[in-house]
N, C-alpha and C. Protein backbone atom coordinates (compact mmCIF):
# COMPACT_ATOMS: atom_id res chain seq x y z
N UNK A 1 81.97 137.73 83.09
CA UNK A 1 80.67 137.83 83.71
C UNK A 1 80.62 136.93 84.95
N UNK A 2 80.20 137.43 86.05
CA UNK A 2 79.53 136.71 87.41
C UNK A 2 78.77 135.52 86.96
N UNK A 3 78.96 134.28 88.01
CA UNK A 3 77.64 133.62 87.77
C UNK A 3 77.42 133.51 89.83
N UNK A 4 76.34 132.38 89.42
CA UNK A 4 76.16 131.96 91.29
C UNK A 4 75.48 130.40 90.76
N UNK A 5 76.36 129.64 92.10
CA UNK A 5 74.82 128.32 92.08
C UNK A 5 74.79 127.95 93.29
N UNK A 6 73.57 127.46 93.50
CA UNK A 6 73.69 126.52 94.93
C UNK A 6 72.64 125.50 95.04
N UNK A 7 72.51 124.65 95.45
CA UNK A 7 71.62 123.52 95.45
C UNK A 7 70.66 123.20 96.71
N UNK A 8 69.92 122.56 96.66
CA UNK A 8 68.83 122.53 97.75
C UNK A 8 68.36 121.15 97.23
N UNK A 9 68.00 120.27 98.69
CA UNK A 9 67.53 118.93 98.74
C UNK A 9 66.06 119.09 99.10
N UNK A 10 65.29 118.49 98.12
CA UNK A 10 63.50 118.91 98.37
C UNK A 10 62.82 117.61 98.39
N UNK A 11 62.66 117.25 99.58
CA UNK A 11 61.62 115.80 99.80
C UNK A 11 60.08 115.65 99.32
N UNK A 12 60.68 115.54 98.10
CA UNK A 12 59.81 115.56 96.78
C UNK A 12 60.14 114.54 95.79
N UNK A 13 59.58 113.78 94.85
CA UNK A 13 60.23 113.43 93.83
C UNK A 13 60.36 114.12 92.52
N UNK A 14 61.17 113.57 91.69
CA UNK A 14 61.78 115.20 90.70
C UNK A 14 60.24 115.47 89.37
N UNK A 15 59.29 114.20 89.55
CA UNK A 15 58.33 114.83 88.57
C UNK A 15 57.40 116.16 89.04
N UNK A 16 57.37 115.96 90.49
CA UNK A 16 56.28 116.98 91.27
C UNK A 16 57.16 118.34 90.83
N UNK A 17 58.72 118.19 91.67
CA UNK A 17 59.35 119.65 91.44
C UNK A 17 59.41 119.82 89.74
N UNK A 18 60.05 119.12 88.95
CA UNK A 18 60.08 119.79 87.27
C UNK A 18 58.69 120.32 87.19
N UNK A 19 57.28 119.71 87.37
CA UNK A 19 56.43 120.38 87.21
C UNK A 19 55.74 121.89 87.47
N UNK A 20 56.35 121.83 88.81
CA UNK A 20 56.10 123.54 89.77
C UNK A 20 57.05 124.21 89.00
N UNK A 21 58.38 123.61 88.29
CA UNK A 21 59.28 124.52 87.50
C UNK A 21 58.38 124.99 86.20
N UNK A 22 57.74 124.57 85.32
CA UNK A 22 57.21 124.84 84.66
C UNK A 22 55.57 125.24 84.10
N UNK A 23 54.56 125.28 85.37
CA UNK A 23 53.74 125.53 85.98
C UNK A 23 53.29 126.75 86.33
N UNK A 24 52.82 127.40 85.38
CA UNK A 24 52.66 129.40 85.43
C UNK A 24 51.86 129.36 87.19
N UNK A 25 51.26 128.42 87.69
CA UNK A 25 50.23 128.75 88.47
C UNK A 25 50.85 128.55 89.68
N UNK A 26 52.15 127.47 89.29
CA UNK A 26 53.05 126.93 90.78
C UNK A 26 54.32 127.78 90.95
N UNK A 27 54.40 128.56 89.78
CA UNK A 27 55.65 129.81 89.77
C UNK A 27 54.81 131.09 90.70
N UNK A 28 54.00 131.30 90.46
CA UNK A 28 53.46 133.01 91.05
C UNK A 28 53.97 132.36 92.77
N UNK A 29 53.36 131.10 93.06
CA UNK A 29 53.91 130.43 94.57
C UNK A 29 54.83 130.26 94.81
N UNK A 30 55.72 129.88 94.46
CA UNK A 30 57.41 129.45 94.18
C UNK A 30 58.42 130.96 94.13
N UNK A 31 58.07 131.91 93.37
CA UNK A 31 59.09 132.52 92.21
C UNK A 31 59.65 133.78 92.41
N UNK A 32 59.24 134.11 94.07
CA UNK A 32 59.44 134.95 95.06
C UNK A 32 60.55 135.06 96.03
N UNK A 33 61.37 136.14 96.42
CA UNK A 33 62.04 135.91 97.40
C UNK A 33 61.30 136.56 98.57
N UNK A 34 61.64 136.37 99.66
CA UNK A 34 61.35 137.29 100.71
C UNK A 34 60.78 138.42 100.48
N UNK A 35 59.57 139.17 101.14
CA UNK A 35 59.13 140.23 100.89
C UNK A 35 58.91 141.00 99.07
N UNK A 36 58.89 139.83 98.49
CA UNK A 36 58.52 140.14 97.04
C UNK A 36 57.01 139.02 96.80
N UNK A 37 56.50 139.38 95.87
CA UNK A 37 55.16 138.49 94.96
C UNK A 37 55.64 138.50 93.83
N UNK A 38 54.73 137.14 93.24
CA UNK A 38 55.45 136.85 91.86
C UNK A 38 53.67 137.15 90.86
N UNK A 39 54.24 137.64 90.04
CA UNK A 39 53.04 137.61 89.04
C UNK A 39 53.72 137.25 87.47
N UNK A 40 52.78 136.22 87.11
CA UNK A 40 53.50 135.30 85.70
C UNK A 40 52.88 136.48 84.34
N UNK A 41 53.10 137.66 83.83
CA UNK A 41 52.58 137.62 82.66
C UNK A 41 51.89 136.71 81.31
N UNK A 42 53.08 136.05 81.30
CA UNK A 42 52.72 135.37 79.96
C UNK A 42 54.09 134.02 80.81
N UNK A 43 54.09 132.46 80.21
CA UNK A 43 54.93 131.46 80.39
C UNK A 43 54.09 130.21 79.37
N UNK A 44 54.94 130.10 78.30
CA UNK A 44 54.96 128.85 77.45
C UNK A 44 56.16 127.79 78.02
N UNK A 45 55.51 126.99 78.36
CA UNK A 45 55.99 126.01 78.98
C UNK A 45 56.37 124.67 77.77
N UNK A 46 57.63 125.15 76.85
CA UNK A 46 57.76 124.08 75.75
C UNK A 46 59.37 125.06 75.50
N UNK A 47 59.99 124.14 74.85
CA UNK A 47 61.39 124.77 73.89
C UNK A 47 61.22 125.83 72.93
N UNK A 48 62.00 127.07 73.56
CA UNK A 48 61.54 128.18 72.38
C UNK A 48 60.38 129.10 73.27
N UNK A 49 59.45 128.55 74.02
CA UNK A 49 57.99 129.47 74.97
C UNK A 49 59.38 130.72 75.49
N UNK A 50 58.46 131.38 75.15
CA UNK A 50 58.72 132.97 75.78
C UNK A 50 57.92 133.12 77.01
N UNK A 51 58.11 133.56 78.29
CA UNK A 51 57.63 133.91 79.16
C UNK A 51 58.25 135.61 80.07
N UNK A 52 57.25 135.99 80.51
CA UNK A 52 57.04 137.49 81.50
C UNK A 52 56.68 137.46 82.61
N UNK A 53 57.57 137.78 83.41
CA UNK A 53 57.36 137.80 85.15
C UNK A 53 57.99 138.92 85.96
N UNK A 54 57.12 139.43 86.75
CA UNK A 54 57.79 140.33 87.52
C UNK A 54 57.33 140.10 89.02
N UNK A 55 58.22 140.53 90.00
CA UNK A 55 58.26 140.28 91.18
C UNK A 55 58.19 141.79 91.53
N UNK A 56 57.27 142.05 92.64
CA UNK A 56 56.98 142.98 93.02
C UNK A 56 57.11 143.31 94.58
N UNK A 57 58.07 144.27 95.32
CA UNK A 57 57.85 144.26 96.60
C UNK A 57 56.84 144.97 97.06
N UNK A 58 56.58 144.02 98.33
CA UNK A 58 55.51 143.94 99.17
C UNK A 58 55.49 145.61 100.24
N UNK A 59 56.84 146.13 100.37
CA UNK A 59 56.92 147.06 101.37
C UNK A 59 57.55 148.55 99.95
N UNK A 60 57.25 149.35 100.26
CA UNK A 60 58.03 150.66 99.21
C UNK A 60 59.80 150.56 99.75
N UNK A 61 60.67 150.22 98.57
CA UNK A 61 61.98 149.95 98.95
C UNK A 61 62.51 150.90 98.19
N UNK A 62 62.59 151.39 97.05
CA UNK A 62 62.95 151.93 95.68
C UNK A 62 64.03 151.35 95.49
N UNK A 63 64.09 149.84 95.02
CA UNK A 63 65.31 149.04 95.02
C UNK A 63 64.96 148.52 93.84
N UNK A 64 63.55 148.57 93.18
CA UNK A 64 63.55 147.71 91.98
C UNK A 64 64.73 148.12 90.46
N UNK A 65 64.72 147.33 89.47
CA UNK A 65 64.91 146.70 88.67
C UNK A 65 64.71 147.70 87.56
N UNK A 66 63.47 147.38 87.61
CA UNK A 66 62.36 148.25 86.62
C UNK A 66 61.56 149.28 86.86
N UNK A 67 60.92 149.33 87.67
CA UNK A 67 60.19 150.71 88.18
C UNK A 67 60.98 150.43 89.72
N UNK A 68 60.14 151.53 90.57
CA UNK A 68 60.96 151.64 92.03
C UNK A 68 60.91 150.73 92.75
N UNK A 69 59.18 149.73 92.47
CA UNK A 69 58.78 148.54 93.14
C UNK A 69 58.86 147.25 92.26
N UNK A 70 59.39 147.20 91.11
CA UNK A 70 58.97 145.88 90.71
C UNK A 70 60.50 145.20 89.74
N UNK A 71 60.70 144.25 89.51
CA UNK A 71 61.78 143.36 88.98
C UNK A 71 61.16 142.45 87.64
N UNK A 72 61.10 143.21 86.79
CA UNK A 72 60.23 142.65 85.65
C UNK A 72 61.29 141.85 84.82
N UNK A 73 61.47 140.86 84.34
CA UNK A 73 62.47 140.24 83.22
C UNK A 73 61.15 139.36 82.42
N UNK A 74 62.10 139.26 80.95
CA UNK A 74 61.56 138.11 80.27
C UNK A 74 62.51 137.13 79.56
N UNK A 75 62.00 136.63 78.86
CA UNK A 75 63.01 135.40 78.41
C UNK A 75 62.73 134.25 77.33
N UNK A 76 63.33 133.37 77.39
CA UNK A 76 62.68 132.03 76.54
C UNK A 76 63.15 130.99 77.01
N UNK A 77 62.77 129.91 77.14
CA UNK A 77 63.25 128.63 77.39
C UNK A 77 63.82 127.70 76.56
N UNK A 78 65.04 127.89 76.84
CA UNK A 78 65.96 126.99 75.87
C UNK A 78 66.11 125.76 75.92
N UNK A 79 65.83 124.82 77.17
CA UNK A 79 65.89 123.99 77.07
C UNK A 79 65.32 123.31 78.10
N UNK A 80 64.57 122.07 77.46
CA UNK A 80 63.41 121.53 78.68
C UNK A 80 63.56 119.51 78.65
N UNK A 81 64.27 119.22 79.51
CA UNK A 81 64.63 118.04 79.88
C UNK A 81 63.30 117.42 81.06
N UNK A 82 62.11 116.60 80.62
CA UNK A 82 61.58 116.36 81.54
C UNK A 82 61.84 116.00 82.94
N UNK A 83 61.70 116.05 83.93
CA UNK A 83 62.06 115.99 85.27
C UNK A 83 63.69 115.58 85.51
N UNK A 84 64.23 116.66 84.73
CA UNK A 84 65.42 116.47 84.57
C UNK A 84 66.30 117.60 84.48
N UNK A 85 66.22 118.78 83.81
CA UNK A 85 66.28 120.16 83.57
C UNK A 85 65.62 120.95 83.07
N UNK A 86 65.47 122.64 83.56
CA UNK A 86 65.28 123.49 82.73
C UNK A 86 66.31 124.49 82.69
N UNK A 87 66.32 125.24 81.20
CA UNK A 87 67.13 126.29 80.88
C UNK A 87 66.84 127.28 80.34
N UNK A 88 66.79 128.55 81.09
CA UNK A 88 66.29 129.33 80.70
C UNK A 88 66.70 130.69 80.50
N UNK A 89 67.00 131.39 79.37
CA UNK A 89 67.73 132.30 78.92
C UNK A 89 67.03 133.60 79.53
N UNK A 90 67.16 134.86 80.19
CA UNK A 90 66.67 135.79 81.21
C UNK A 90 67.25 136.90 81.06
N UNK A 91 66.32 137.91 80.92
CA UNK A 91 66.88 139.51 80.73
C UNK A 91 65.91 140.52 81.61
N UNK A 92 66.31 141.33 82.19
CA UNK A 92 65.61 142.49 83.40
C UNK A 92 65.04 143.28 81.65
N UNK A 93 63.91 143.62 82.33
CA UNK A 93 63.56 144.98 81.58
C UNK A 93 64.41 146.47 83.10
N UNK A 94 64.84 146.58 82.09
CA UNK A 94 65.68 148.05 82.95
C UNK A 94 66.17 149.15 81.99
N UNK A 95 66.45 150.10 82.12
CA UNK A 95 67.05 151.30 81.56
C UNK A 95 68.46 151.30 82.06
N UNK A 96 68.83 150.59 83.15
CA UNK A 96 70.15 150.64 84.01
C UNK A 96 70.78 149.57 82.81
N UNK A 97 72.14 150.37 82.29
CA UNK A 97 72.71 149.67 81.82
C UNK A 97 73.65 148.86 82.39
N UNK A 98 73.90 148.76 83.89
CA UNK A 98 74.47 147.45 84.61
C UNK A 98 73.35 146.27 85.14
N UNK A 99 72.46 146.54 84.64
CA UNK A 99 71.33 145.61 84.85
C UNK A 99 71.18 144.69 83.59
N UNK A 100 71.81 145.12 82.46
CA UNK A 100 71.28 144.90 81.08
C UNK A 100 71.68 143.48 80.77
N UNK A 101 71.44 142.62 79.59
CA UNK A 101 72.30 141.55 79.14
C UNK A 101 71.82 140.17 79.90
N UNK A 102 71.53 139.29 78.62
CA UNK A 102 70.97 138.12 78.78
C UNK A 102 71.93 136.87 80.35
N UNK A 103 71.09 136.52 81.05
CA UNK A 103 71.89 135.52 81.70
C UNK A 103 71.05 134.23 81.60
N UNK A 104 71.80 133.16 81.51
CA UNK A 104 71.32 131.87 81.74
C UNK A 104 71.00 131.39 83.27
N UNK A 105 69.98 130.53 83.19
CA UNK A 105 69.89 129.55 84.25
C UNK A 105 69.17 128.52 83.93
N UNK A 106 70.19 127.42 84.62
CA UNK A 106 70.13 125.97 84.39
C UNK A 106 69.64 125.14 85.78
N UNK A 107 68.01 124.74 85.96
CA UNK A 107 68.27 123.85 86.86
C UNK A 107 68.10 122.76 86.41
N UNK A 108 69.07 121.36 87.74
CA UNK A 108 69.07 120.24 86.90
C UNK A 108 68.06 119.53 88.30
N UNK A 109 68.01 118.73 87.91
CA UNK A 109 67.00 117.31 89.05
C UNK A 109 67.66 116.07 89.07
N UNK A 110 67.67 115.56 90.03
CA UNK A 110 68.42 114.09 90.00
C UNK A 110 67.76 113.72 91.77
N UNK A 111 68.18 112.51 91.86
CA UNK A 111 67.26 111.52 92.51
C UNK A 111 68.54 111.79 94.10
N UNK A 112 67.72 111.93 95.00
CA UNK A 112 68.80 111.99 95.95
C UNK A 112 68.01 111.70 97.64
N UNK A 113 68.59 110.78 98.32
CA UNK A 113 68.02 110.79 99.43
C UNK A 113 65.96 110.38 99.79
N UNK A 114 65.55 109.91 98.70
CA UNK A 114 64.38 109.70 98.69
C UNK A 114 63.61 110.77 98.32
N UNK A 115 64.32 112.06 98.26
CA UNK A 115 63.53 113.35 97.28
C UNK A 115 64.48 113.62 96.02
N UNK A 116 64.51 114.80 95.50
CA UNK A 116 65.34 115.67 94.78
C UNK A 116 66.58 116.33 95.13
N UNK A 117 67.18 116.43 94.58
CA UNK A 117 68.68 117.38 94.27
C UNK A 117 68.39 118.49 93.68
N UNK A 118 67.82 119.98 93.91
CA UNK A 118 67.63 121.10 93.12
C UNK A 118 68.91 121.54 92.96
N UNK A 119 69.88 122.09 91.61
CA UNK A 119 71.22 122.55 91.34
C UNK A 119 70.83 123.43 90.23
N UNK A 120 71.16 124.88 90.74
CA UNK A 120 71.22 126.16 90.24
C UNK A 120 72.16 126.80 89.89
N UNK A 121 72.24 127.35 88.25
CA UNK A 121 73.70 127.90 88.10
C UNK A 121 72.95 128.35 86.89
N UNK A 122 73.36 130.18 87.64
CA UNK A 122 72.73 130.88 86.86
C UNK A 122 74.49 131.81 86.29
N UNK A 123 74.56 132.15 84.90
CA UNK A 123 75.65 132.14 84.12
C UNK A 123 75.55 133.42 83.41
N UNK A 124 76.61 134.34 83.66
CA UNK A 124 76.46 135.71 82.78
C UNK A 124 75.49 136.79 83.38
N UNK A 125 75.79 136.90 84.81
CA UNK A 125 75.00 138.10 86.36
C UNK A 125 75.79 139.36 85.25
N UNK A 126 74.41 140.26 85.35
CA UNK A 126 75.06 141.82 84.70
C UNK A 126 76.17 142.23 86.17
N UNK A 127 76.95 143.28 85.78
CA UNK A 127 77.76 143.66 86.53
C UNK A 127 77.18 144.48 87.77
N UNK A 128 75.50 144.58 87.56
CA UNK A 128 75.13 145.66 88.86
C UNK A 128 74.24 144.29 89.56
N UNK A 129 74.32 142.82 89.19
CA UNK A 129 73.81 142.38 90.05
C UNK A 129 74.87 141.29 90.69
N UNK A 130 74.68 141.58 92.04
CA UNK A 130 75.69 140.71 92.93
C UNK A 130 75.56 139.44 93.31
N UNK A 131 76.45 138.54 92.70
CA UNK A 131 76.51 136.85 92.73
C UNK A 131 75.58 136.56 94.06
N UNK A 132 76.17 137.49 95.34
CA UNK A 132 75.95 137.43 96.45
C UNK A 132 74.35 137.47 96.38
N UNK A 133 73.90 138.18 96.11
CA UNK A 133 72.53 139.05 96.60
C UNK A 133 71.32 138.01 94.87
N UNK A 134 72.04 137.67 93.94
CA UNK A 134 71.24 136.12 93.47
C UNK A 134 71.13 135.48 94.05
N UNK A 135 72.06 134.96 94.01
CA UNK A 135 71.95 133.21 95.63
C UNK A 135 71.60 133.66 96.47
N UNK A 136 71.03 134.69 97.80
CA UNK A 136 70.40 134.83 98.25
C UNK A 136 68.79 134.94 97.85
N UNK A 137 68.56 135.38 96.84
CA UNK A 137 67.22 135.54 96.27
C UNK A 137 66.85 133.98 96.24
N UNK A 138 67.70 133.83 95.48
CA UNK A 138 67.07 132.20 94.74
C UNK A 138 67.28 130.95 96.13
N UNK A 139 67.90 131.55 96.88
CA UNK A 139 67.56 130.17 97.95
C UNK A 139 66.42 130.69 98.90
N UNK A 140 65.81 132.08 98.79
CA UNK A 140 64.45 131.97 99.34
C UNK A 140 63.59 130.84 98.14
N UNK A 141 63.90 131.43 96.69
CA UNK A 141 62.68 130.81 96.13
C UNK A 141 63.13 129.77 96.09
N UNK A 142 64.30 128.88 95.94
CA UNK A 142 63.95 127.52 96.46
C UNK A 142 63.23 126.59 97.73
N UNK A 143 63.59 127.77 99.01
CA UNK A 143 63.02 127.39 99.86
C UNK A 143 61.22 127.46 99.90
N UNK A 144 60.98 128.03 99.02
CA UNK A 144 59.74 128.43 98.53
C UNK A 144 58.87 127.42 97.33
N UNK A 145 59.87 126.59 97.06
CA UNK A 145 59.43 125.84 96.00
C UNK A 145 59.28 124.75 96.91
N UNK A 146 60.16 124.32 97.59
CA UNK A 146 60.12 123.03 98.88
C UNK A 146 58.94 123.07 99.43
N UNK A 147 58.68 124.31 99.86
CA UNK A 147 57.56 123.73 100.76
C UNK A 147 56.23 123.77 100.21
N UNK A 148 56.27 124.26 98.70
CA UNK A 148 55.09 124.22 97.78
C UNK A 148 55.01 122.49 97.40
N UNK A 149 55.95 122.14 97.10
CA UNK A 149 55.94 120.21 96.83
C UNK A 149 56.59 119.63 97.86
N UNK A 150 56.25 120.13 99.13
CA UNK A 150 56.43 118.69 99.81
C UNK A 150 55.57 118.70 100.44
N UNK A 151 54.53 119.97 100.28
CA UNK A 151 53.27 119.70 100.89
C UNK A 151 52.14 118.88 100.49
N UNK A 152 52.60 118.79 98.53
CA UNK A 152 51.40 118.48 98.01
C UNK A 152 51.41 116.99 98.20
């Protein structure tokens, strides 16, 4: 199985960012790439919380996931390290069976440069999604999470 990671430095300290990580209200802001919206279904924010999110594009692409416009997954959170890590186990709702099958992602936090160290490594990409075209997603929404906490 594929994975991807990449990291991002957020002039923040790591309690503000762990919080927007786990924050149904600071994810719909955050949890987007480019030309997508995030809408939180459901997010238990504890070890074991099940959460539902789908990202929806903004323009008609017929590129989604799940229906033609939207990227629906759910999941559970396996593991919650206060301003330190989260881990979170992730599955597409899809009918595409190269879409199918649980992947992990682990971010960690650590103290760096007077903000944060964001480090992403997401583990077990189905075979129809490209390492390439994750890490691109996810360094919009990191860049998206930055400027949600370094504004506040």
């Amino acid at each position: 199985m594929a994975s991807s990671r990449l990291a991002r430095h957020i002039r923040a300290p790591r309690s503000r960012v762990y919080q927007a990580l786990i924050d149904p209200d600071a994810i719909k802001k955050w949890d987007a790439p480019d030309g997508m919206t995030c809408e939180v279904h459901e997010f238990e924010a504890r070890e074991g919380g099940r959460f539902r999110i789908s990202l929806k594009y903004e323009e008609p692409t017929g590129a989604g996931k799940t229906t033609s416009q939207t990227d629906t997954y759910h999941g559970y959170i396996a593991r919650l390290v206060p301003d330190e890590m989260v881990v979170e186990v992730i599955e597409f709702e899809t009918t595409d069976p190269s879409l199918q099958g649980q992947m992990t992602t682990t971010i960690t936090l650590s103290d760096k440069d007077g903000g944060t160290l964001v480090e992403a490594a997401h583990e077990n990409l189905p075979p129809g999604l490209s390492p390439a075209d994750n890490e691109l997603g996810w360094r919009m929404a990191l860049d998206n999470l930055a400027a949600l906490v370094e504004a506040a």
